[in-house]
Protein backbone atom coordinates (compact mmCIF):
# COMPACT_ATOMS: atom_id res chain seq x y z
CA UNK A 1 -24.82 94.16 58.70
CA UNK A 2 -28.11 95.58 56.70
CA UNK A 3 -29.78 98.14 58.67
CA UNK A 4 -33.46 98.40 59.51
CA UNK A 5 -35.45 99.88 56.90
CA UNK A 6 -33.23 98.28 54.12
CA UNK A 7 -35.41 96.72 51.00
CA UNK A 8 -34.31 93.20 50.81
CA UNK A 9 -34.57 90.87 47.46
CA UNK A 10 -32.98 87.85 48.22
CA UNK A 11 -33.81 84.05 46.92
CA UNK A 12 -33.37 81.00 49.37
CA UNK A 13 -35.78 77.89 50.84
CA UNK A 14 -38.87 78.97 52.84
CA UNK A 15 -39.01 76.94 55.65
CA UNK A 16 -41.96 76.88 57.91
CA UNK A 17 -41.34 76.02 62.11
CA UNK A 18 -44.33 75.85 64.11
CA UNK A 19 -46.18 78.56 63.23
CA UNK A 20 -43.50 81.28 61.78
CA UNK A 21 -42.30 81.03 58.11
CA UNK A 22 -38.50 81.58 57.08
CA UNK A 23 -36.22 82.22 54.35
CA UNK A 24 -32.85 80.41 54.47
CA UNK A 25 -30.81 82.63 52.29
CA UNK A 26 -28.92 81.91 49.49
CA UNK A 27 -25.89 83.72 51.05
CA UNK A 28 -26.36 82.41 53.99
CA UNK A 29 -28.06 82.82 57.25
CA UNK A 30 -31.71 83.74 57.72
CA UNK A 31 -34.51 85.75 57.83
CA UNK A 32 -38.13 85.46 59.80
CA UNK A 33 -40.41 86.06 57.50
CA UNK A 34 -43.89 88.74 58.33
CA UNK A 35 -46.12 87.28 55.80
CA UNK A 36 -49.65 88.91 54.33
CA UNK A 37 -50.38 85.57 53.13
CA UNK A 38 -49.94 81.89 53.92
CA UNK A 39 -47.83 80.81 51.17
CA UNK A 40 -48.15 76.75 51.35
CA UNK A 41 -47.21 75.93 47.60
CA UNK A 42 -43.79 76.89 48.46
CA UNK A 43 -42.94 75.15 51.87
CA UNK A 44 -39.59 74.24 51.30
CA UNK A 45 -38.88 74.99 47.88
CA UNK A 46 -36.87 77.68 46.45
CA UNK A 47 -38.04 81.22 46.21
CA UNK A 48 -37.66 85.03 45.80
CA UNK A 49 -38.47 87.45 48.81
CA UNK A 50 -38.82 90.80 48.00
CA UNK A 51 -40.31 93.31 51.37
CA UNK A 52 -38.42 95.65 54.19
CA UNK A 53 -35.85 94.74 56.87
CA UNK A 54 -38.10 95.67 60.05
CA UNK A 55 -35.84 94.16 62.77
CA UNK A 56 -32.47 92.18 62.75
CA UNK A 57 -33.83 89.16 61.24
CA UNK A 58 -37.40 90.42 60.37
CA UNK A 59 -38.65 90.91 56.89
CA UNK A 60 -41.49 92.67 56.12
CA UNK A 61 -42.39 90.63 53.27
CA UNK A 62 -44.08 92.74 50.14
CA UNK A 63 -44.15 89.42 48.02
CA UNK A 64 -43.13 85.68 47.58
CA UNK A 65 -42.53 83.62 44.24
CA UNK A 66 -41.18 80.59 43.23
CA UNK A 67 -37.63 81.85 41.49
């Protein structure tokens, strides 16, 4: 289990539900996303997430890009 406060780089699909954006990992599992931007050109298409574990399955996300 990663523990809070852990910087997280992972790659998956970003998913959107409703309102809330996610990021289906790559290893499997996922994360909510906290996002400082609405990232619509990448709705469900493979990316990088690079930010700060803030809560079991909260990212703190510091940036998205297509990978």
């Amino acid at each position: 289990m990663t523990t809070i406060g852990t910087r997280i780089d992972e790659t998956g699909t970003l998913v959107r539900d409703g309102g809330a954006f996610y990021l289906r990992r790559d290893r499997g599992g996922r994360y909510r996303l906290e996002l400082h931007r609405t990232p619509v050109d990448e709705v469900e298409k493979r990316v990088r997430v690079v930010g700060t574990l803030v809560d079991a399955d909260l990212v703190d996300a510091d940036g998205i890009g297509l990978a």
